[in-house]
N, C-alpha and C. Protein backbone atom coordinates (compact mmCIF):
# COMPACT_ATOMS: atom_id res chain seq x y z
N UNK A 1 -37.73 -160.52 -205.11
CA UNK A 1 -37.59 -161.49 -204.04
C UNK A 1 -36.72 -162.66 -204.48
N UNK A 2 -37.00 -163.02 -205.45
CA UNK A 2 -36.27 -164.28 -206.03
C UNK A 2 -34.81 -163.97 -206.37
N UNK A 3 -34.19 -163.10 -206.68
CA UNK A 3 -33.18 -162.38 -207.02
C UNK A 3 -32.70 -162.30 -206.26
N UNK A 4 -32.41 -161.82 -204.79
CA UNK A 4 -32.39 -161.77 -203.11
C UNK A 4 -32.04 -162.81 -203.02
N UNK A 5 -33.00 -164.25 -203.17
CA UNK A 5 -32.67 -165.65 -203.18
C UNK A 5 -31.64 -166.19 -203.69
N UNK A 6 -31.30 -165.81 -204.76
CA UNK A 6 -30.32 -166.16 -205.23
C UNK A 6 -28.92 -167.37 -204.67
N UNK A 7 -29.12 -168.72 -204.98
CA UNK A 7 -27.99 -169.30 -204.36
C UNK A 7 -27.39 -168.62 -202.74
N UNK A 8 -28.73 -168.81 -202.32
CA UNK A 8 -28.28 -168.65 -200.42
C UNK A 8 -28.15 -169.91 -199.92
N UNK A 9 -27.76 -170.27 -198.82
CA UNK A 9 -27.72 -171.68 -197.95
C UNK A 9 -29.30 -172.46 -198.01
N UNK A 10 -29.42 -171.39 -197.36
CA UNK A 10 -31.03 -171.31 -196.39
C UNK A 10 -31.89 -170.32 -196.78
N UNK A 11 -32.99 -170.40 -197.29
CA UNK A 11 -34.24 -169.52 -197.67
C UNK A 11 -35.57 -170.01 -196.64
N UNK A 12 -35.82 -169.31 -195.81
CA UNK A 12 -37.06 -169.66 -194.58
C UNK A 12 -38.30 -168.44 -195.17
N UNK A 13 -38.82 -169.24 -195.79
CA UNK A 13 -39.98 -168.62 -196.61
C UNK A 13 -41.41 -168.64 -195.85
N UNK A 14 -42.53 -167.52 -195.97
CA UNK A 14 -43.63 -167.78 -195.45
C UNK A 14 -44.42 -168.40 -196.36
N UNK A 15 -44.87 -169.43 -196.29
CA UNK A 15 -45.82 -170.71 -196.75
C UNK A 15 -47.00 -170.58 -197.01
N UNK A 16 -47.98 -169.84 -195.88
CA UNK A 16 -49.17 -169.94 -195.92
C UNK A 16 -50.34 -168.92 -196.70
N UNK A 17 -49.60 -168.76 -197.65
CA UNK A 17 -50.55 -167.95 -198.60
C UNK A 17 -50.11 -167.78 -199.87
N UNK A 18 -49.48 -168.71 -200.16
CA UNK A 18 -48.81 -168.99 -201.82
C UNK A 18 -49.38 -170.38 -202.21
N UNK A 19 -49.23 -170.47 -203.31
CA UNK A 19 -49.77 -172.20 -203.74
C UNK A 19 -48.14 -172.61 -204.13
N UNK A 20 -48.51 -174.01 -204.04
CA UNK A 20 -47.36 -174.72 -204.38
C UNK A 20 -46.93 -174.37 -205.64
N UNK A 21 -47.15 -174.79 -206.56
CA UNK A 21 -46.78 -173.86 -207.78
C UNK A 21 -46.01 -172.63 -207.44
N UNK A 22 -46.15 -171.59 -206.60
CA UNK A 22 -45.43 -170.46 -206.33
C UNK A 22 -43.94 -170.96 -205.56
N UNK A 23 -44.25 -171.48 -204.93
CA UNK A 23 -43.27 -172.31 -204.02
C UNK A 23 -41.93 -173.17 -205.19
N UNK A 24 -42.73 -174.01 -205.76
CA UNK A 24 -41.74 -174.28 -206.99
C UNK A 24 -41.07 -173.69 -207.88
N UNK A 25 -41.58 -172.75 -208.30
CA UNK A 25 -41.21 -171.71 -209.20
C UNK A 25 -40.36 -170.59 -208.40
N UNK A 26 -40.57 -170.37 -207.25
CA UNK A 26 -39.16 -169.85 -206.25
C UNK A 26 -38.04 -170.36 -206.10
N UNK A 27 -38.75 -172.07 -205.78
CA UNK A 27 -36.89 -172.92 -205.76
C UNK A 27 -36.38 -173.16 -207.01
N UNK A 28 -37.15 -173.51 -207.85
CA UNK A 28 -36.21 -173.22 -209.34
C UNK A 28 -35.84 -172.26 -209.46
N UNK A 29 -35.74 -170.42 -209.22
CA UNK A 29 -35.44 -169.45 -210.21
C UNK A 29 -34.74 -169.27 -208.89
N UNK A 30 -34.40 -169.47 -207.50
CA UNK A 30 -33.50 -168.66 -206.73
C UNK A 30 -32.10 -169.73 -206.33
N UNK A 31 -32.34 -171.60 -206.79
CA UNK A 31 -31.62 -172.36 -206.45
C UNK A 31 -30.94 -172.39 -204.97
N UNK A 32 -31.86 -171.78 -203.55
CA UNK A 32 -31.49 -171.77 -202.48
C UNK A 32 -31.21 -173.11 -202.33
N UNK A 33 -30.43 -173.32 -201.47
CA UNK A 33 -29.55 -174.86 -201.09
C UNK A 33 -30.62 -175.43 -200.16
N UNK A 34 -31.11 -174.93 -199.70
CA UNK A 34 -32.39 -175.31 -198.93
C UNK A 34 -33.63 -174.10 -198.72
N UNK A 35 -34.38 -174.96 -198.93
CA UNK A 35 -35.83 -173.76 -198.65
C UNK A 35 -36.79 -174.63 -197.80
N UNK A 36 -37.42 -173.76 -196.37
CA UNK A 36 -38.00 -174.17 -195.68
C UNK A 36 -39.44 -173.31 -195.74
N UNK A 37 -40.74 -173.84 -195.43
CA UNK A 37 -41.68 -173.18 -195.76
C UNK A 37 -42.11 -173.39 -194.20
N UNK A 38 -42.51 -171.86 -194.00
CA UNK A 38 -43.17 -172.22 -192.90
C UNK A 38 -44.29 -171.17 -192.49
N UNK A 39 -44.80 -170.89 -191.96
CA UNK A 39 -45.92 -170.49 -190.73
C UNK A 39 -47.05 -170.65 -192.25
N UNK A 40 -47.34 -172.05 -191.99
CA UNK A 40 -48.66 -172.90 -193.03
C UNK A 40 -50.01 -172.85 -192.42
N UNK A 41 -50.59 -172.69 -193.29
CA UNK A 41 -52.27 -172.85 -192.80
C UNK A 41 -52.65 -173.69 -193.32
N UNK A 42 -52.14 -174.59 -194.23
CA UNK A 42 -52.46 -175.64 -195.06
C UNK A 42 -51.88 -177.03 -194.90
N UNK A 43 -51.96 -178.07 -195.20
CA UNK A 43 -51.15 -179.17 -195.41
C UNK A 43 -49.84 -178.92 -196.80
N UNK A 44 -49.04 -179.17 -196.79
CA UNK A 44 -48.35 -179.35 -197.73
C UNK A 44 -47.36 -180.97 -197.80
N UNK A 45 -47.55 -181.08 -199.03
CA UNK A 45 -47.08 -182.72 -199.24
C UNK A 45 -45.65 -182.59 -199.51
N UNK A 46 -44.51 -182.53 -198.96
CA UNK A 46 -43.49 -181.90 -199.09
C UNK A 46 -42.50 -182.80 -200.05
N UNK A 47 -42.89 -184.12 -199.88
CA UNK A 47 -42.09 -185.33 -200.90
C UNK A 47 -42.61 -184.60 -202.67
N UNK A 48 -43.94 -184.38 -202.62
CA UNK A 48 -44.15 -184.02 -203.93
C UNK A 48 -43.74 -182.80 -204.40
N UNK A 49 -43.83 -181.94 -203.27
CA UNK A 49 -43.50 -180.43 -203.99
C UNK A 49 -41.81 -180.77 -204.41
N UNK A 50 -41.18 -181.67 -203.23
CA UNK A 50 -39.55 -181.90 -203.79
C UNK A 50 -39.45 -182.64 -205.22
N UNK A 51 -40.34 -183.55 -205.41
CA UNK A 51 -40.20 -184.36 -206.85
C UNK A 51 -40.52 -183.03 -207.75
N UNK A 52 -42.05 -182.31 -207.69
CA UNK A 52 -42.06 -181.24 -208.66
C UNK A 52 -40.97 -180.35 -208.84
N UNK A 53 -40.67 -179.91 -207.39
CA UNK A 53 -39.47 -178.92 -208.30
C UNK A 53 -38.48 -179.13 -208.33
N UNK A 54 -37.80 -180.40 -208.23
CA UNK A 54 -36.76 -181.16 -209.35
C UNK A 54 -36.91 -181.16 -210.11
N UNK A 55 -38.60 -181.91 -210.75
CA UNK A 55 -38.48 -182.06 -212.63
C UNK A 55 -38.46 -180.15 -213.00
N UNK A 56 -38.78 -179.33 -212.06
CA UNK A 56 -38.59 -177.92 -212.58
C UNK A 56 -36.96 -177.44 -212.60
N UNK A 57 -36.56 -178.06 -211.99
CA UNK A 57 -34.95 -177.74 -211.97
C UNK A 57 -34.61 -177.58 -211.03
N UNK A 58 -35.57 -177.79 -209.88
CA UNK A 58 -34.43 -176.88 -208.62
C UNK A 58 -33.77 -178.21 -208.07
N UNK A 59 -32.67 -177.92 -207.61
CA UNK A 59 -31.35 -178.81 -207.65
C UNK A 59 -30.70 -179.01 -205.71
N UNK A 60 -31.85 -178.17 -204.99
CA UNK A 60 -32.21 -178.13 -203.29
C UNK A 60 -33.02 -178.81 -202.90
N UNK A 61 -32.95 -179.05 -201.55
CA UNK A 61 -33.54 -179.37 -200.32
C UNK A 61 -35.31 -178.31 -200.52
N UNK A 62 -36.38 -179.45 -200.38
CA UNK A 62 -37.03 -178.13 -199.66
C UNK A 62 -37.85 -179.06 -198.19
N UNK A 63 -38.16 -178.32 -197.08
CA UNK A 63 -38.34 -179.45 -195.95
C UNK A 63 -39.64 -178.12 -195.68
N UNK A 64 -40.68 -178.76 -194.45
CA UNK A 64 -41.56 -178.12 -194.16
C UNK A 64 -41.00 -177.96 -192.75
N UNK A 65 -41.27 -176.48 -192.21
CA UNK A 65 -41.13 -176.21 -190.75
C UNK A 65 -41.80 -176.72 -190.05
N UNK A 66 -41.61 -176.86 -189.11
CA UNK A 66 -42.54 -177.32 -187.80
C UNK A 66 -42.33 -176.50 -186.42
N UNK A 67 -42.68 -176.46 -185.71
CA UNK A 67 -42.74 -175.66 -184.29
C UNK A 67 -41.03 -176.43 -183.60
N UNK A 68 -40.54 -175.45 -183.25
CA UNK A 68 -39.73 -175.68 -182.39
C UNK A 68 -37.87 -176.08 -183.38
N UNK A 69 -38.20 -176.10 -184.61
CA UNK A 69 -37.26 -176.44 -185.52
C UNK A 69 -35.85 -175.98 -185.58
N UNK A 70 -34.69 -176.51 -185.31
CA UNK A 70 -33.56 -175.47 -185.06
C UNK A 70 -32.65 -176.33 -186.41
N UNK A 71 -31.79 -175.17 -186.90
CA UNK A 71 -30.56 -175.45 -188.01
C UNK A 71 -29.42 -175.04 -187.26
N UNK A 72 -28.48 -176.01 -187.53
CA UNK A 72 -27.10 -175.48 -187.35
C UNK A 72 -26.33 -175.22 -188.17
């Protein structure tokens, strides 16, 4: 999966059954330019998971989905 990832734009990941930790350790090893997590069952603190996986290396965006969310 992470390999796939690999330096894409956009990575729209499913959220709700990984721990953050998993989540970090995706945006460090695939360096997607952005990674969006979404269909959550949980809260996620999205300022922290971005500070964590900076000090892990990842060098992207990561933002939480929300209903109705469009990219151009």
């Amino acid at each position: 999966e992470i390999a796939f990832l690999r330096d894409v734009d956009r990575a729209i990941i499913d959220s709700g059954h990984i721990e953050d930790s998993e989540i970090m350790q995706l945006a460090a090893s695939s360096q997607a330019k952005t990674i969006v997590c979404s269909h959550l069952y949980r809260e996620i603190d999205a300022q922290q998971l971005q500070a964590q996986s900076t000090s892990a290396g990842y060098q992207g965006t990561i933002l939480v989905g929300k209903d109705l969310m469009t990219f151009v």
